[in-house]
Protein backbone atom coordinates (compact mmCIF):
# COMPACT_ATOMS: atom_id res chain seq x y z
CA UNK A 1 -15.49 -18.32 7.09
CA UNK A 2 -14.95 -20.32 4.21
CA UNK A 3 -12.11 -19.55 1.61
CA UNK A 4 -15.21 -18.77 -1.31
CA UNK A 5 -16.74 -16.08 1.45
CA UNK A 6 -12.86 -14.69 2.40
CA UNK A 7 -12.45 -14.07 -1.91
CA UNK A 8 -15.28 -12.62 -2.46
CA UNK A 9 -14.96 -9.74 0.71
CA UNK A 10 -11.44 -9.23 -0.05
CA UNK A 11 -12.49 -8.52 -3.67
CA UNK A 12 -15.08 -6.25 -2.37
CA UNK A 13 -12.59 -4.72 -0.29
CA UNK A 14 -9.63 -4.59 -2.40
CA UNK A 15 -12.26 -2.52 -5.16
CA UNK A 16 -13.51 -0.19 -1.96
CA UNK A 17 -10.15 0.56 -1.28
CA UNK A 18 -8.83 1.77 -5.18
CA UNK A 19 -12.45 3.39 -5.57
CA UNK A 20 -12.48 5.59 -2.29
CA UNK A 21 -7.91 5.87 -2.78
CA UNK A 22 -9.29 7.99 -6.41
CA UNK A 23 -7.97 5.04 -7.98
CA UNK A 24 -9.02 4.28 -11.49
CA UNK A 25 -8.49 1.77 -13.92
CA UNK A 26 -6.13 2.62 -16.85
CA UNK A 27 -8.04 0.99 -19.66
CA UNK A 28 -10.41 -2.12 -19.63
CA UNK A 29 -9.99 -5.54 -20.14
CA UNK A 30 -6.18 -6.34 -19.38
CA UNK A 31 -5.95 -3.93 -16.44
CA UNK A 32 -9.19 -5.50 -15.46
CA UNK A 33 -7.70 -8.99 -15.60
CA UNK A 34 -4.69 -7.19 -13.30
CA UNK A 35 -6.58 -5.22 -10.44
CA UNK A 36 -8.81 -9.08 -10.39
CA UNK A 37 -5.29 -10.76 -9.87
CA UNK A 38 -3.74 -7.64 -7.49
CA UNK A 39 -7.11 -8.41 -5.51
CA UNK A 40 -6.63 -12.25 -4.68
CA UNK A 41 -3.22 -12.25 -3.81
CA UNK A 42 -1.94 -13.35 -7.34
CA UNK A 43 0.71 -10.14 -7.66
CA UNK A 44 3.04 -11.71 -9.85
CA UNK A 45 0.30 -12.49 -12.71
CA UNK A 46 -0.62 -8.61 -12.10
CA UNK A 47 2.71 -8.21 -12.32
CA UNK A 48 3.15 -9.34 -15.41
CA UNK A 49 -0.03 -7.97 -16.91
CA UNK A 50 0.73 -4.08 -16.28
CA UNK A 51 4.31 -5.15 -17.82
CA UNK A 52 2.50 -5.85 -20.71
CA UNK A 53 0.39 -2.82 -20.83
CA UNK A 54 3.46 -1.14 -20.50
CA UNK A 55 5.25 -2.79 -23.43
CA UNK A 56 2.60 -1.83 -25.83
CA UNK A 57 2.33 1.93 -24.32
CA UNK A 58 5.26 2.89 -22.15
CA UNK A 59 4.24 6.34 -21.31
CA UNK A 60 0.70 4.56 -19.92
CA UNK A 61 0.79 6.17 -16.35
CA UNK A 62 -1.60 4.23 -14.14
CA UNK A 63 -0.26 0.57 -15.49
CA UNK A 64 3.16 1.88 -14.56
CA UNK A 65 1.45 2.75 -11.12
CA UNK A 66 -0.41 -0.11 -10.64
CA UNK A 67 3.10 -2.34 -11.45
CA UNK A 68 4.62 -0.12 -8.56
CA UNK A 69 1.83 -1.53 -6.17
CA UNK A 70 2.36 -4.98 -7.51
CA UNK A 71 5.80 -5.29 -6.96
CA UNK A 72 5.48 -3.67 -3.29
CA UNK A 73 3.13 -6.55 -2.39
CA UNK A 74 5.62 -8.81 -3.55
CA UNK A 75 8.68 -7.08 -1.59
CA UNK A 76 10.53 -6.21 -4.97
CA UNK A 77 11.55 -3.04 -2.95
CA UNK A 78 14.18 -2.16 -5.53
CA UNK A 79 12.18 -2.82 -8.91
CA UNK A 80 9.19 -0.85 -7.39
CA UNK A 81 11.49 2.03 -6.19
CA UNK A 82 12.79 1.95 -10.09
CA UNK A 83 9.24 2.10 -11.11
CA UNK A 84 7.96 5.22 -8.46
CA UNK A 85 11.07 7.51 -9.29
CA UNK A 86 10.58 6.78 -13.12
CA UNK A 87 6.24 8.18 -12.44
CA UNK A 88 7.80 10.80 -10.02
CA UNK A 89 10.04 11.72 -13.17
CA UNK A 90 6.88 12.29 -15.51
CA UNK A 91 4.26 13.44 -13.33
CA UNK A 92 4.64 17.01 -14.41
CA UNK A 93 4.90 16.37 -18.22
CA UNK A 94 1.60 17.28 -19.84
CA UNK A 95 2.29 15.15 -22.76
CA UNK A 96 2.98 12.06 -20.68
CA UNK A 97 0.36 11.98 -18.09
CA UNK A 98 -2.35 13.82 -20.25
CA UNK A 99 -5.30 14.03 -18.59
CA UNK A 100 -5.22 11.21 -15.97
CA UNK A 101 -6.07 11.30 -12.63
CA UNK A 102 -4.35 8.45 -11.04
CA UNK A 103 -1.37 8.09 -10.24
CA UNK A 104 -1.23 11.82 -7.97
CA UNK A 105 1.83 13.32 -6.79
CA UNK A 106 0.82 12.10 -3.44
CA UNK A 107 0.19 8.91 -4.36
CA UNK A 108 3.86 8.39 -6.13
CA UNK A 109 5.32 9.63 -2.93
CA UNK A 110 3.63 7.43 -0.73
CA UNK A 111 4.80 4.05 -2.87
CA UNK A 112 7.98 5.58 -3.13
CA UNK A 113 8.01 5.66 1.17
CA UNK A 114 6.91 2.17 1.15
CA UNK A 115 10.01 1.47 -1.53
CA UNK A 116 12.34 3.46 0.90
CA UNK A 117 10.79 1.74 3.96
CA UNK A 118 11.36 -1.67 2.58
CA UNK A 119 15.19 -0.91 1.56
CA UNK A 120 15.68 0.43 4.79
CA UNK A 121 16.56 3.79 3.48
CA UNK A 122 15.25 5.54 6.54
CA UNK A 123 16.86 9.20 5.26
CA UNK A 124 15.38 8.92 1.90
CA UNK A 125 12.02 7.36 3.06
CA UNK A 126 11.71 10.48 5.48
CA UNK A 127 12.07 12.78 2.62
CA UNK A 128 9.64 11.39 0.33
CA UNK A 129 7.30 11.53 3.81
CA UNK A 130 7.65 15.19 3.67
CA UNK A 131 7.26 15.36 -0.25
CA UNK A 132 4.10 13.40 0.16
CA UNK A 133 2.69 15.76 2.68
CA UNK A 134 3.60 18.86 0.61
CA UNK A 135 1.78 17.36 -2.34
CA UNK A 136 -1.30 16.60 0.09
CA UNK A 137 -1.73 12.83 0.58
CA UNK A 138 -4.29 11.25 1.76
CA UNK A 139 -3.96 11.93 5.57
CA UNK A 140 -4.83 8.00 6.09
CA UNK A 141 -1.93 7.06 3.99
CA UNK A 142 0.53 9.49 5.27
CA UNK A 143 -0.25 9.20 9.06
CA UNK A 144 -0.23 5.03 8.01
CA UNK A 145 3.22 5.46 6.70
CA UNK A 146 4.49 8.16 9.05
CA UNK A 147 3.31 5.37 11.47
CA UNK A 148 5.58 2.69 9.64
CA UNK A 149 8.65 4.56 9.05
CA UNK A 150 8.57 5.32 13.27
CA UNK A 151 8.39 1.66 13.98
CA UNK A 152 11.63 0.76 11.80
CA UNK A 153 13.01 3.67 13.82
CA UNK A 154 12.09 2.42 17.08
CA UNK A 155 10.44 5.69 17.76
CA UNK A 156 7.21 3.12 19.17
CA UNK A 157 5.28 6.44 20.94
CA UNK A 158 5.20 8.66 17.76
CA UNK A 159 4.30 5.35 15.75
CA UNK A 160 0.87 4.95 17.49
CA UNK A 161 0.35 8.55 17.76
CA UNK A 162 0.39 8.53 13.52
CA UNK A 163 -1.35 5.51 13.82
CA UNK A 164 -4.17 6.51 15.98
CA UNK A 165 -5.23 9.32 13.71
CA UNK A 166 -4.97 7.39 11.06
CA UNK A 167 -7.73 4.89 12.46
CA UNK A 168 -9.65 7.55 13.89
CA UNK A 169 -10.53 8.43 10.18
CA UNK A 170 -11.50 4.80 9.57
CA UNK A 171 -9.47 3.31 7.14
CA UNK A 172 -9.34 1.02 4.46
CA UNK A 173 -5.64 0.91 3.85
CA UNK A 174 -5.37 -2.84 5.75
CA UNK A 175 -2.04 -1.59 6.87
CA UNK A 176 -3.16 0.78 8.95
CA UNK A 177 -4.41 -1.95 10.99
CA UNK A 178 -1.25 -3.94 10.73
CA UNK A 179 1.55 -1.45 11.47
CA UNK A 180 -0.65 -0.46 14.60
CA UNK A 181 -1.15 -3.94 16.08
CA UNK A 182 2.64 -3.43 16.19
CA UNK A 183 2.87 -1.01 17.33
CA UNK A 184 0.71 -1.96 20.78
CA UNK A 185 2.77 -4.74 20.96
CA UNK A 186 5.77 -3.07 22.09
CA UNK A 187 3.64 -0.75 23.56
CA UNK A 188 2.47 -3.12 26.05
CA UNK A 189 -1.54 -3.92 24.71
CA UNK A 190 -1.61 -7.22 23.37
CA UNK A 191 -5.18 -7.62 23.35
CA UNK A 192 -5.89 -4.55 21.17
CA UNK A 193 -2.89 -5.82 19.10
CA UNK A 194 -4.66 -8.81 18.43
CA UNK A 195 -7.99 -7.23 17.39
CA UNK A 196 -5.80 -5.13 15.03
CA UNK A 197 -4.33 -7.79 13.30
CA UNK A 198 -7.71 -9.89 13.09
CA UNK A 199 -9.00 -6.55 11.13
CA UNK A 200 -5.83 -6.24 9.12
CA UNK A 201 -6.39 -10.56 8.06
CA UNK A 202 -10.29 -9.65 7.33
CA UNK A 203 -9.25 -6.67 4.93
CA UNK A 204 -5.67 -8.40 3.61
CA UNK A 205 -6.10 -12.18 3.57
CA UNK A 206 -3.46 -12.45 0.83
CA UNK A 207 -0.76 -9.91 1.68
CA UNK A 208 2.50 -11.44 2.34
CA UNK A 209 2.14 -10.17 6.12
CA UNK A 210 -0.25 -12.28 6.62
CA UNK A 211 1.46 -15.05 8.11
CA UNK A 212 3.33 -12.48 10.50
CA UNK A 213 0.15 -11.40 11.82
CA UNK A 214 -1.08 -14.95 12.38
CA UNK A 215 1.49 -16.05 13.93
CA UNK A 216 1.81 -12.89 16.17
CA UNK A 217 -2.17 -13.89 16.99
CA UNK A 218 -1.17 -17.47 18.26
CA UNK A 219 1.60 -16.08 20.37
CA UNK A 220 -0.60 -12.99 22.33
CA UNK A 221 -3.67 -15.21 22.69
């Protein structure tokens, strides 16, 4: 598949996934121009358009959500955390979230997992696991990231147990696909491993896993 073809379906994707993840766009235009660059791969120019939403309107909710997600794809673990505990701080204040939608309590739980996950704060990243399940996640999300925070754990069974019922509600989240090609690796089934990671590269051409999951491809085949 040419790279035109692989743009245009991760687009297509990318949009799927924030439309059916309740996602919505916090105003048009600039956060336009920053889900189109958050789409292709190009997180640090999304980056630095939901910064500049947010300069202009701090208290704007879903930028400050959508900067979490940026900075995640970009493994600024730390910044993002900063970002998800400052949303987590305001979620319940009328005046501040007013009438959106996006980002849920679940939501802000999950990035701050991923945050946790990526600092390697296993305790704290276990916590916000069972703060995201009291505030109702999406089940794909939360078995996805139960999923994760096993693997760093080395708990491989339990990791492809989460994962499994995660894909058994077919996902878009392209790390669903991902975390569970690693975990059959260790599990012993490379060639369903590989098939996993070929989805996850279909869905997430541009995330910076990518290369992980290519190069885990060349070695199992």
């Amino acid at each position: 598949m040419n790279r035109k073809r692989l743009f245009y379906r991760f687009v297509f994707v990318s949009v799927m996934f924030i439309i059916t993840s309740g996602v919505t766009l916090p105003a048009p235009s600039k956060a336009e121009d920053g889900l189109k660059f958050f789409s292709t791969g190009e997180y640090e120019k999304a980056e630095a358009i939901f910064n500049e939403i947010l300069k202009g309107d701090a208290e704007n909710v879903q930028a400050g959500y959508y900067l979490g997600l940026s900075l995640l794809m970009q493994e600024k673990y730390k910044e993002a955390l900063g970002v998800f505990r400052n949303l987590k701080a305001n979620i319940d204040i009328k005046a501040v979230m007013g009438n959106a939608e996006t980002p849920t309590k679940g939501q802000i739980e999950i990035g701050l997992v991923r945050s946790y996950i990526g600092l390697k704060n296993y305790p704290e990243a276990l916590k916000s696991l069972n703060e995201a399940e009291k505030a109702k996640a999406d089940p794909i999300e939360l078995h996805t990231y139960k999923g994760a925070y096993y693997l760093e754990i080395n708990k491989n069974t339990s990791a492809n147990e989460e994962l499994e019922m995660a894909l058994k509600l077919n996902p878009q989240n392209p790390y669903t696909y991902y975390y569970a090609g690693i975990a059959n690796i260790r599990l012993g089934n490379p060639q369903k491993a590989v098939k996993l990671f070929e989805i996850f590269l279909n869905k997430a051409p541009f995330a910076p896993e990518a290369e992980h999951a290519k190069f885990l491809i060349d070695t199992l085949c």
